[in-house]
Protein backbone atom coordinates (compact mmCIF):
# COMPACT_ATOMS: atom_id res chain seq x y z
CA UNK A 1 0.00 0.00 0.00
CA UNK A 2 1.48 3.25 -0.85
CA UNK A 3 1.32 4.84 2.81
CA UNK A 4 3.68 5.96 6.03
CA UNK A 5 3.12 5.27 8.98
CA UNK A 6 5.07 7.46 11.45
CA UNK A 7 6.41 6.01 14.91
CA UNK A 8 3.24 5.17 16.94
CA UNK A 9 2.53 5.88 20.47
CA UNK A 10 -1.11 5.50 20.18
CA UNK A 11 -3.71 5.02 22.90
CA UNK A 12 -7.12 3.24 23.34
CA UNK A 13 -9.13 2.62 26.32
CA UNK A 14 -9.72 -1.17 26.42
CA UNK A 15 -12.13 -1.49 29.24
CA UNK A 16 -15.41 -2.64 29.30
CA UNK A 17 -18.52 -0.45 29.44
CA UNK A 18 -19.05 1.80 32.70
CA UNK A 19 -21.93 0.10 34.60
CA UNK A 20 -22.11 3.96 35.96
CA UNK A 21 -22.60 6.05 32.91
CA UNK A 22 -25.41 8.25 33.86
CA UNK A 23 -28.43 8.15 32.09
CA UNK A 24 -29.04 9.11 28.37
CA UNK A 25 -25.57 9.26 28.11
CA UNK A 26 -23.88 8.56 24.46
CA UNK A 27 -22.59 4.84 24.21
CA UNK A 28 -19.05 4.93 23.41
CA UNK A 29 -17.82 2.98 20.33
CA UNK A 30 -16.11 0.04 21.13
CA UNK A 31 -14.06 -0.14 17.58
CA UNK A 32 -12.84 4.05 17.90
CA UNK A 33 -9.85 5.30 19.78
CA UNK A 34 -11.61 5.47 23.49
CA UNK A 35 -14.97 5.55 25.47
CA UNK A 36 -16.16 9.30 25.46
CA UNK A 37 -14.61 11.54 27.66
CA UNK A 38 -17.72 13.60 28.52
CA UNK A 39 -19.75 11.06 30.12
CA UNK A 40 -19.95 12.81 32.99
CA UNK A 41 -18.98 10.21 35.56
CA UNK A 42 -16.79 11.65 37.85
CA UNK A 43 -19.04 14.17 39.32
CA UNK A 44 -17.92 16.56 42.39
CA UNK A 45 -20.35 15.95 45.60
CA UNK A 46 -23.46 17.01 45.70
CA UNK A 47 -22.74 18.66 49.06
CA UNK A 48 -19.71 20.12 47.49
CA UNK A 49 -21.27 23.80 47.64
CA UNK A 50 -22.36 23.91 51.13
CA UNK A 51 -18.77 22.76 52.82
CA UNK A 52 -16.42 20.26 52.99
CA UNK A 53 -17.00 16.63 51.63
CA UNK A 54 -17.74 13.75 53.83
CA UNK A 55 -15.72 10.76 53.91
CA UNK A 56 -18.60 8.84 52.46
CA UNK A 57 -18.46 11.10 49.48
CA UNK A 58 -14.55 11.04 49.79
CA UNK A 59 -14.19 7.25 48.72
CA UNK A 60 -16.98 7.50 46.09
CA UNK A 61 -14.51 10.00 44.38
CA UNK A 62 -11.27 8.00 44.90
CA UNK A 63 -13.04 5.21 43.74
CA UNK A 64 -14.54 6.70 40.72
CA UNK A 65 -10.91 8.18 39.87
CA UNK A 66 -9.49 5.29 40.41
CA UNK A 67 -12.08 3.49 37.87
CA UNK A 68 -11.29 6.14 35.30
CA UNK A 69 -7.65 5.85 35.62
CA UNK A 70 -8.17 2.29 34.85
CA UNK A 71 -9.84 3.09 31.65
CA UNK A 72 -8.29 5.56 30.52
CA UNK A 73 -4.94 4.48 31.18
CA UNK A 74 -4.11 1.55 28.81
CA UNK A 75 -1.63 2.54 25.71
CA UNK A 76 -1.47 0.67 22.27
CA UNK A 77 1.21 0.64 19.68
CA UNK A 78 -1.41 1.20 16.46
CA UNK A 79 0.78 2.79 13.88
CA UNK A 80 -1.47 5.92 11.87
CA UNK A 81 -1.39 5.83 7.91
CA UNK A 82 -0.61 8.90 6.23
CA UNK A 83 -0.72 8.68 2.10
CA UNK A 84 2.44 9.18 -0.25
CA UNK A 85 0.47 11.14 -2.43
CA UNK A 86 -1.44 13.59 -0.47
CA UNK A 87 0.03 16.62 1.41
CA UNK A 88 -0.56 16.76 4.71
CA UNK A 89 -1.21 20.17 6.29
CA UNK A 90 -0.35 20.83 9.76
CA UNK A 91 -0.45 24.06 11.84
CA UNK A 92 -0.25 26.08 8.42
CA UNK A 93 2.41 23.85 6.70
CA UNK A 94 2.34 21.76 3.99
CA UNK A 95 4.33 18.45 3.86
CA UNK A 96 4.55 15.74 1.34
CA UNK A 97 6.34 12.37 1.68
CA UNK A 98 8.66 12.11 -1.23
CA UNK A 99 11.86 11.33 0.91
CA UNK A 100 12.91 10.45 4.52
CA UNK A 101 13.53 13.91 5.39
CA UNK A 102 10.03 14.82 4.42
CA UNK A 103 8.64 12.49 7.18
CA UNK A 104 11.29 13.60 9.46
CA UNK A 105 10.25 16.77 9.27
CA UNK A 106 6.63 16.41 9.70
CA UNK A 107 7.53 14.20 12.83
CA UNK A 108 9.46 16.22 14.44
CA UNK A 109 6.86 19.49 13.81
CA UNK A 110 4.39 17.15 15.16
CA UNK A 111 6.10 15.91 18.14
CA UNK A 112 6.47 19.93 19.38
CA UNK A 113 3.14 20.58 19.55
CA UNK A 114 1.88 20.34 23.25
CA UNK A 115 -0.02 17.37 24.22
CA UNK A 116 -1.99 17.63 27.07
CA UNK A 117 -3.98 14.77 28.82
CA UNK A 118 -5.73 13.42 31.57
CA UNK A 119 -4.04 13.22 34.34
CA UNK A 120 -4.47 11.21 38.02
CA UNK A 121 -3.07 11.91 41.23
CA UNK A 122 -2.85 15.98 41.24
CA UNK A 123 -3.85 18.15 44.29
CA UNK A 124 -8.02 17.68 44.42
CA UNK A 125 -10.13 19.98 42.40
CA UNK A 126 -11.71 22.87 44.58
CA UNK A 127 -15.08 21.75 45.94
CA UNK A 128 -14.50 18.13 46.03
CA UNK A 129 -12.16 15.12 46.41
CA UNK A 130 -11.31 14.44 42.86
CA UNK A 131 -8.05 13.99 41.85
CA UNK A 132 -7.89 13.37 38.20
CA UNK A 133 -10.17 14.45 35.47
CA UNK A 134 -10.44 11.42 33.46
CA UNK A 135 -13.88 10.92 32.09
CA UNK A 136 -14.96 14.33 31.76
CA UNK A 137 -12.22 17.09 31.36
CA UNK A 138 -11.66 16.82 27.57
CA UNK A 139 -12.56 19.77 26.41
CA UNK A 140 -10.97 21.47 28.72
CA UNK A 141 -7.63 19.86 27.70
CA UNK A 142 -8.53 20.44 24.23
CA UNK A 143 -8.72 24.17 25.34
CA UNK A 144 -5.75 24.08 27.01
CA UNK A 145 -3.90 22.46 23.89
CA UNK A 146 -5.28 25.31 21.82
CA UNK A 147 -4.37 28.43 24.04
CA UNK A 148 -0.63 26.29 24.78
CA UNK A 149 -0.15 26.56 20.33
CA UNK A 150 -0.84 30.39 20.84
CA UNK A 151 1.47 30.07 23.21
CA UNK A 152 4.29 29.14 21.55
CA UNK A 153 3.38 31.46 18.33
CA UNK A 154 3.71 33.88 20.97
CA UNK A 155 6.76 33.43 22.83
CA UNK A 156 8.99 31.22 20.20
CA UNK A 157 10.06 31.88 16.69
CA UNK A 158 7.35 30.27 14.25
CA UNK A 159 9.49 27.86 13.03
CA UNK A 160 10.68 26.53 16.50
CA UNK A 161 10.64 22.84 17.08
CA UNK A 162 11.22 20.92 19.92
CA UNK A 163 15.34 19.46 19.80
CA UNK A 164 14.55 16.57 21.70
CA UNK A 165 11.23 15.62 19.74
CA UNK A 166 12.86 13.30 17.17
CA UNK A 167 12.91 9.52 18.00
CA UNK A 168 10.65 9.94 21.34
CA UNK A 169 9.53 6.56 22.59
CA UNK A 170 6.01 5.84 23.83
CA UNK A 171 4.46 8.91 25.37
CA UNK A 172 3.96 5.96 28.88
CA UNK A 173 6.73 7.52 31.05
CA UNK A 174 7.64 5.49 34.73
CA UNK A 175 8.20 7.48 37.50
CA UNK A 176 6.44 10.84 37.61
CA UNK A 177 7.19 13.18 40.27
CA UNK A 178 4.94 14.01 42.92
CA UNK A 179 3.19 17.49 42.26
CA UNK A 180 2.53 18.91 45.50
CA UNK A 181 4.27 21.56 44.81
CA UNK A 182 4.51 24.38 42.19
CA UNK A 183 7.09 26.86 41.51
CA UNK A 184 5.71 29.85 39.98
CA UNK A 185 8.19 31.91 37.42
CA UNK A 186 10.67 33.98 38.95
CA UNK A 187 9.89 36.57 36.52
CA UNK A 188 8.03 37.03 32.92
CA UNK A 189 9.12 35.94 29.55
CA UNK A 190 9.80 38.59 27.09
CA UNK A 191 6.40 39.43 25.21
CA UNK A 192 8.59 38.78 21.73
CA UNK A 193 10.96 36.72 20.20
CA UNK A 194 14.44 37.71 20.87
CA UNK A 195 16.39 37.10 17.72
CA UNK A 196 19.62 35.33 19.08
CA UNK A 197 18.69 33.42 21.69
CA UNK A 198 20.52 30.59 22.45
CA UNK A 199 19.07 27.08 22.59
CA UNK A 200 19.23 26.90 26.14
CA UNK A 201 16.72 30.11 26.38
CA UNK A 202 14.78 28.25 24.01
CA UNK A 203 14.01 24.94 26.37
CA UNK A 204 13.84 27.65 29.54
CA UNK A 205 10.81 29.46 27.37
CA UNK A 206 9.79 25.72 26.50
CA UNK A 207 9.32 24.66 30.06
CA UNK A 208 7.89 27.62 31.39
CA UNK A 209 5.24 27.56 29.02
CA UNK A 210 4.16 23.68 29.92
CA UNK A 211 4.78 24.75 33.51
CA UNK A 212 1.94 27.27 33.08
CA UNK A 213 -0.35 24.13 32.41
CA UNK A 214 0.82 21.82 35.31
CA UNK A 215 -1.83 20.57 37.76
CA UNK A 216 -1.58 22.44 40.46
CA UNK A 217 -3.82 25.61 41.73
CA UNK A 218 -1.18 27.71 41.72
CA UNK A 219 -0.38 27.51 37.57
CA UNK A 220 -2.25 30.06 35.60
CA UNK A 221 -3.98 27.73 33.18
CA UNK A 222 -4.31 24.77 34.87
CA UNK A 223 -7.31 22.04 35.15
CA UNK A 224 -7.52 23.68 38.71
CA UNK A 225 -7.80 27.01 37.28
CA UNK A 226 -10.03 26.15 34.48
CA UNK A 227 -12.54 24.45 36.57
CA UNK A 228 -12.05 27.92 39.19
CA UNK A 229 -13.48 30.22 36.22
CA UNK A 230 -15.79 28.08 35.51
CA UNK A 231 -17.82 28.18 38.11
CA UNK A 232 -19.08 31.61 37.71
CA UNK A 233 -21.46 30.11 34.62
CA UNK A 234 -22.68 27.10 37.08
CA UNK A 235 -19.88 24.36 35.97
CA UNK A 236 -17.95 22.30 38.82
CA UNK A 237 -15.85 19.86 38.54
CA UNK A 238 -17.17 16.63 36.66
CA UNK A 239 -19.51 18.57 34.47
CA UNK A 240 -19.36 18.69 30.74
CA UNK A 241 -18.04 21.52 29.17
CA UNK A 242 -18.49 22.99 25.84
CA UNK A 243 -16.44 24.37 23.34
CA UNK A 244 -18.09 27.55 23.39
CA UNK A 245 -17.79 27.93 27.23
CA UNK A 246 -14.25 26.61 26.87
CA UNK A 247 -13.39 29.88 25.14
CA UNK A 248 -14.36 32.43 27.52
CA UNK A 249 -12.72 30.32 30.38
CA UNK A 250 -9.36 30.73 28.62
CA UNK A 251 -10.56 34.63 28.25
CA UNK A 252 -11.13 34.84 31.49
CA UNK A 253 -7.58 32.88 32.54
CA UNK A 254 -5.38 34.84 30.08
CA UNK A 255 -6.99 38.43 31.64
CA UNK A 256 -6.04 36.77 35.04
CA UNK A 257 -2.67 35.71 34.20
CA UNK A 258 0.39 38.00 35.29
CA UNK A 259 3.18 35.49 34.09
CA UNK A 260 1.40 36.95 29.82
CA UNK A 261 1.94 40.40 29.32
CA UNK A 262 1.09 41.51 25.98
CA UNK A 263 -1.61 39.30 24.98
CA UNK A 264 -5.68 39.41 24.63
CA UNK A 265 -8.13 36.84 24.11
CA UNK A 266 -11.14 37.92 21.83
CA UNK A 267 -14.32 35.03 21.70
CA UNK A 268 -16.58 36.25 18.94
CA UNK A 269 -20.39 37.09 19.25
CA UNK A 270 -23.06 35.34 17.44
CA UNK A 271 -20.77 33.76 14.96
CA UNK A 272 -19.01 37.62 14.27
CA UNK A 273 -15.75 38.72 14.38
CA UNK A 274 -16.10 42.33 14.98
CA UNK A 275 -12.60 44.09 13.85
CA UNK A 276 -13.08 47.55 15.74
CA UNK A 277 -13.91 45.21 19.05
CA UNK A 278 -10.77 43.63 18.48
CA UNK A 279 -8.78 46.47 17.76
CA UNK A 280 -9.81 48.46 21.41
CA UNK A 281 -8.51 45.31 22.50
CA UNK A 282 -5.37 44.91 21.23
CA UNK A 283 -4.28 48.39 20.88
CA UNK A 284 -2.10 50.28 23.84
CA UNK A 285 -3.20 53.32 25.40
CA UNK A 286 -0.44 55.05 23.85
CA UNK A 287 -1.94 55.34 19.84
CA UNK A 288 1.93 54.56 18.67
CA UNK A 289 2.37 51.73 20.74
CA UNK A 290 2.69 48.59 19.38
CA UNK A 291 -0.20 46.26 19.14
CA UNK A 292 -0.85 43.62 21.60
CA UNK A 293 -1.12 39.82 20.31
CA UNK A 294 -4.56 38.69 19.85
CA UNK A 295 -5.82 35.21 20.12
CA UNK A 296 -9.29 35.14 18.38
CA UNK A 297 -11.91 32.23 19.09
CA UNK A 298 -14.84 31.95 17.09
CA UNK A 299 -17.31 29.29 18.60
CA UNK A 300 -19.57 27.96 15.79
CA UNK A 301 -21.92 25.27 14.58
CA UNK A 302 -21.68 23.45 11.38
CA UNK A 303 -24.50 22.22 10.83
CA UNK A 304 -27.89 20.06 12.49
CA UNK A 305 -26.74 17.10 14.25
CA UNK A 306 -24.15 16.29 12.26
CA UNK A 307 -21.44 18.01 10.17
CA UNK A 308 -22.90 19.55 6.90
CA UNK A 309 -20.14 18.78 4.40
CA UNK A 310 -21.02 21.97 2.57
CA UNK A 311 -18.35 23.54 5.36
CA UNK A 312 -15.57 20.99 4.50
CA UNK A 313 -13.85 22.96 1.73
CA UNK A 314 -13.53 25.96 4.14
CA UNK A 315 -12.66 24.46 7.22
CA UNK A 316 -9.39 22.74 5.12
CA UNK A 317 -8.59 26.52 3.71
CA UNK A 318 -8.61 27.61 7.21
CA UNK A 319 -6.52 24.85 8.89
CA UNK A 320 -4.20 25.88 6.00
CA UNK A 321 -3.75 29.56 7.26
CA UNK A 322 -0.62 30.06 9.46
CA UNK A 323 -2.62 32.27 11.82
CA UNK A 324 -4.94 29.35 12.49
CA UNK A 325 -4.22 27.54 16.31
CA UNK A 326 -6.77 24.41 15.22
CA UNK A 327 -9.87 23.56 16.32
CA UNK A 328 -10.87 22.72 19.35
CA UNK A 329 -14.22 20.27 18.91
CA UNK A 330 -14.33 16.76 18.42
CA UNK A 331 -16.80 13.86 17.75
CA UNK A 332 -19.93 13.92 19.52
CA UNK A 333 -19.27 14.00 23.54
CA UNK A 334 -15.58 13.15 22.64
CA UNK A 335 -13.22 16.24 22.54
CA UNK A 336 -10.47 16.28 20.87
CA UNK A 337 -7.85 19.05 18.82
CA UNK A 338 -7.79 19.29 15.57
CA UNK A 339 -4.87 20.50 13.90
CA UNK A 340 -4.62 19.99 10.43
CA UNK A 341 -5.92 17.27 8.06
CA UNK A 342 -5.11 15.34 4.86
CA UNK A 343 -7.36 14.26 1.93
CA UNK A 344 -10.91 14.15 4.16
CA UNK A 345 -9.21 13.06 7.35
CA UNK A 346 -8.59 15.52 10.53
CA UNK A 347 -5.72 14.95 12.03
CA UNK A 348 -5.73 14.91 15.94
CA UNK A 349 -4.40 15.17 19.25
CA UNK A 350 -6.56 13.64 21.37
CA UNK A 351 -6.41 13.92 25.54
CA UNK A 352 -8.14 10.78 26.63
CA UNK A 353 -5.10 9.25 27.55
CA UNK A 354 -4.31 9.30 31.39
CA UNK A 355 -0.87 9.86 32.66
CA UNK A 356 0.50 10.55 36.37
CA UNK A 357 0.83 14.51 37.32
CA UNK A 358 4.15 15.97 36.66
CA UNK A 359 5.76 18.20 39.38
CA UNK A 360 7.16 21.11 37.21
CA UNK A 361 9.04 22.61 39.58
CA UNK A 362 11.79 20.53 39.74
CA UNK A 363 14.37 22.41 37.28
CA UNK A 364 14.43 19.50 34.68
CA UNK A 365 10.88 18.35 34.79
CA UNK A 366 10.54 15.39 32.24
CA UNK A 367 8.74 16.58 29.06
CA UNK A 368 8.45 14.07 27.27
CA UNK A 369 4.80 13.30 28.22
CA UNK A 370 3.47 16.85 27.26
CA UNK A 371 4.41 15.37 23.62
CA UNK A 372 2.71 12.83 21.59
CA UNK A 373 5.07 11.28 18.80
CA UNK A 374 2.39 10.21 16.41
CA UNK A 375 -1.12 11.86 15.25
CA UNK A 376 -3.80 10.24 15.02
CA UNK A 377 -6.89 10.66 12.26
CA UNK A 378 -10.49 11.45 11.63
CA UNK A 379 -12.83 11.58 8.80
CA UNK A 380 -14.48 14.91 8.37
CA UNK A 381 -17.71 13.03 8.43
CA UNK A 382 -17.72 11.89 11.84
CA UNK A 383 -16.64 15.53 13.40
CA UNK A 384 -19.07 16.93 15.51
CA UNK A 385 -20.60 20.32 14.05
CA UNK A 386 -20.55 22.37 17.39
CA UNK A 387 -16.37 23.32 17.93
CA UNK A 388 -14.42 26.57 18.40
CA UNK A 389 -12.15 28.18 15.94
CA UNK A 390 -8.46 29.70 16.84
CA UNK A 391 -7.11 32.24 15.33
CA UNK A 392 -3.31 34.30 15.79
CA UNK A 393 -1.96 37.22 15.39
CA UNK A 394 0.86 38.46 16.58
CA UNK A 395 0.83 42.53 15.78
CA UNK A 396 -1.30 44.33 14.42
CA UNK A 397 0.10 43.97 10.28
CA UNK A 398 -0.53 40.36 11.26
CA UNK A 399 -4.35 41.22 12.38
CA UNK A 400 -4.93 42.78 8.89
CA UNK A 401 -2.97 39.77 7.37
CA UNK A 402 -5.64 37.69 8.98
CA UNK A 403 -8.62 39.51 8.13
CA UNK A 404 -7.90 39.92 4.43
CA UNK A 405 -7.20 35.70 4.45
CA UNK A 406 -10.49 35.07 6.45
CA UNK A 407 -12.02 37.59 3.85
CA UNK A 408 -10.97 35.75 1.02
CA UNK A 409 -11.60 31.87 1.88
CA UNK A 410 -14.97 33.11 3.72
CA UNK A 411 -16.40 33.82 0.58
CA UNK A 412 -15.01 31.98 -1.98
CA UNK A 413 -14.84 28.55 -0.36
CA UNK A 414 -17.61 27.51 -1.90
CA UNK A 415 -19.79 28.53 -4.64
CA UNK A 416 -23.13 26.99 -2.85
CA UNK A 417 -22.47 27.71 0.57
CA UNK A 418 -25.11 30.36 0.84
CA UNK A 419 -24.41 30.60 4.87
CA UNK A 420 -20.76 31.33 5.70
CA UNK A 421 -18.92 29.48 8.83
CA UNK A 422 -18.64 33.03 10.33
CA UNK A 423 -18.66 36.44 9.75
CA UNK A 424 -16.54 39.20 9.90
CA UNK A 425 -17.79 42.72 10.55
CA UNK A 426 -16.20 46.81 10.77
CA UNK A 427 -17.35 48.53 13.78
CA UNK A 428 -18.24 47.21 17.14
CA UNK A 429 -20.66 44.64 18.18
CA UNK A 430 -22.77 46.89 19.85
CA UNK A 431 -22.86 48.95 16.56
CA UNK A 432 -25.36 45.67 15.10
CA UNK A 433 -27.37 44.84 18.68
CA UNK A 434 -30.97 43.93 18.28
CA UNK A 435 -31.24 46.60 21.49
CA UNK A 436 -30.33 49.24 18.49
CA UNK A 437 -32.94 48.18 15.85
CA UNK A 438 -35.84 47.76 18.74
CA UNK A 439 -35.29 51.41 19.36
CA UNK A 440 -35.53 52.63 16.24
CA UNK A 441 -38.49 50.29 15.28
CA UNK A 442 -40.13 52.26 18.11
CA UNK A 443 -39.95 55.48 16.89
CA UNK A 444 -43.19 57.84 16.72
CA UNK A 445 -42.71 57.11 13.20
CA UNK A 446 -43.90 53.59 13.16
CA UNK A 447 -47.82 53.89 12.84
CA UNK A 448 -50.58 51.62 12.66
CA UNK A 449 -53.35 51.45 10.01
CA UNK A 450 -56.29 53.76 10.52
CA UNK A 451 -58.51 50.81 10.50
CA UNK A 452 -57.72 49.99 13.59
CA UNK A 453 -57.22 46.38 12.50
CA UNK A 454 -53.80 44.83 13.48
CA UNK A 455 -51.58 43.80 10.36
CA UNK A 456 -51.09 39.94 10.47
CA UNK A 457 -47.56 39.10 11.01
CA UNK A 458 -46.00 37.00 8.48
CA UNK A 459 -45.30 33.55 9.31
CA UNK A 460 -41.63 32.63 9.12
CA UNK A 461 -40.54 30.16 6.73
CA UNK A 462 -38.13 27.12 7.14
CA UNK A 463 -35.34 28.42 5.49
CA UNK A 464 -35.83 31.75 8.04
CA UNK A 465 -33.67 29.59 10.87
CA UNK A 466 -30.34 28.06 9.74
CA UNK A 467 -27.77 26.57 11.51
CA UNK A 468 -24.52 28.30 10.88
């Protein structure tokens, strides 16, 4: 067969079917990569809210953790086919398999992505007893994943790959540290890329920026910290969260963070990108300041219940733009990241693997498991239509860079698509509000027939509600 398979360190969860899914709950494929990892099961006490947990409620969560770590925990070596004759597009760059070095390359670029996972045995979540997330904090990981590739657009050269990321073994790493403890930075990273640097900088900006993920309530975008924010819109720990809710947590955590200077989060509204909102956020008060970086998320739907293939052509031209971070959906109930694709398959990192918590503040903290050394892939078919766009840009050239890209594939992706994935706008979102047009539809101006007799409203039509 005229394929490549790169080095696999796959992973599948081989156990059998949780007698405590709750119900109306999705039934996991047994032939896919894993059971779904927004079932729900590992739910925070009910009595969570009101005080401390009892022990009753104590061993039902180490019990249920340890149950998920179970089933989440076993690793396969399944090796990922990638075609000869097909490029393969990842994180904005093209790659096609005509020589050694060709796969090499793609490997390595592949490897230095950050992979992050379940994980077991990390101080407990605030409000309960749980100590991993396994079984219901994918998304969040696939958030996390997303806001870590901003990351490193922000604080590395865009070319920068990981040194150690070529001939990685199996992602399965014995002897984790402990991670009761965490050291926060001793000062900030630079906003921009120093040319220059030396290598060593390099792994110091490397490790700080997986350190800002570790496990521990203390790091600025951790599961702890996540699940913190989220609270405010009625999530606790154990809940399922959405893509769309995903994005203004990381908002929220980036605003919160000291460790980032120079960079904004902007999550769209109602499927808009509004470029004068995003410019009063990125600009300085100083008018000949430099821009700050931007990450834009743009929570949509593509389609009913499934994915309308109509949106196919322009999701590919959009995983094609350097400015894009991925996606951050999945299959239904099962998150996963989505960073590139080839022919009709996605291609994936996917977080329902669990691994043992990682104290980062020991000064050589092993990386290796924050990598993955083989991507996995997805149809298009079988991707589930609700997800969240990411978008980069670094200054503001970049910003107008971006918006004359999105501009273009927008509306030329396809000739039928009569509905676009999303829009972009000038002027501010509260330039368009429905507030706006109710006021001026109130107006003395607006009369009523002299009759008396109340016009009949016209009925809306089917094709008057769309799903973007």
């Amino acid at each position: 067969m005229n394929s490549v398979s790169p080095a696999a360190a796959q992973y599948r969860s081989g156990s059998p079917e949780d007698a405590r899914r709750p119900r109306g709950a999705r039934v996991a494929n047994p032939n896919g990569l894993g059971p779904s990892g927004a079932s729900g099961l590992a739910r925070g006490p009910p009595d969570a809210a009101r005080g401390e947990p009892d022990e009753v409620d104590k061993f039902k969560a180490k019990c249920l953790t340890a149950w998920n770590n179970v089933k989440y925990g076993w690793a396969v070596k399944s090796g990922t086919s990638l075609s000869k004759v097909s490029s393969v597009h990842l994180c904005g760059r093209r790659y096609r398999f005509e020589s050694e070095g060709d796969i090499q390359r793609f490997q390595r670029d592949f490897v230095s992505r950050l992979w992050l996972t379940y994980r077991r045995d990390f101080p407990p979540l605030a409000g309960g007893s749980l100590t991993s997330d396994c079984g219901w904090g994918c998304m969040l990981r696939s958030g996390q994943m997303m806001l870590a590739q901003g990351l490193l657009l922000h604080f590395l050269p865009r070319d920068w790959m990981w040194d150690k990321g070529t001939g990685l073994g199996p992602p399965e790493l014995p002897g984790s540290a402990s991670p009761g403890r965490y050291r926060r930075p001793a000062r900030r990273i630079p906003p921009r890329w120093a040319l220059g640097a030396p290598e060593l900088e390099l792994d110091r900006r490397h490790r700080q920026i997986v350190s800002w993920f570790a496990d521990h309530p203390r790091a600025p975008f951790s599961l702890h910290r996540l699940v913190e924010l989220g609270q405010s819109s009625g999530k606790k720990a154990g809940d399922w969260y959405g893509p769309s809710l995903v994005a203004h947590i990381l908002r929220k955590a980036v605003e919160s963070c000291c460790e980032v200077s120079h960079l904004a989060v902007y999550v769209s509204q109602d499927c808009t990108v509004y470029k004068a909102d995003v410019a009063h956020l990125a600009a300085m008060p100083d008018p000949a300041a430099e821009w700050k970086s931007v990450i834009i998320l743009v929570p949509v739907r593509l389609g009913g219940e499934t994915l309308n293939p109509v949106y196919v052509p322009c999701v590919k031209e959009l995983l094609r733009s350097e400015l894009c971070l991925g996606i951050m959906g999945g299959k239904p109930r099962h998150s996963l990241y989505f960073l590139g694709y080839q022919d009709d398959f996605l291609l994936y990192l996917d977080p329902h693997y669990c691994q043992p918590a990682v104290d980062v503040g020991q000064a050589d903290f092993p990386l290796e498991s924050f990598h993955c050394t083989s991507p996995r892939k997805m149809a298009f078919a079988k991707m589930d239509p609700s997800c969240t766009l990411g978008f980069y840009a670094g200054d503001r050239k970049e910003f107008e860079t971006l918006c004359s890209e999105l501009s273009r594939v927008l509306s030329s992706s396809s000739a039928t698509e009569r509905y676009p994935v999303f829009t972009l706008a000038e002027g501010h979102a509260q330039d368009h509000s429905l507030d706006d047009l109710c006021a001026q539809l109130s107006q003395p101006t607006l009369r009523l027939p002299r009759t008396g007799r109340l016009l009949k409203a016209k009925r809306p039509s089917s094709e008057d509600f769309v799903f973007l």
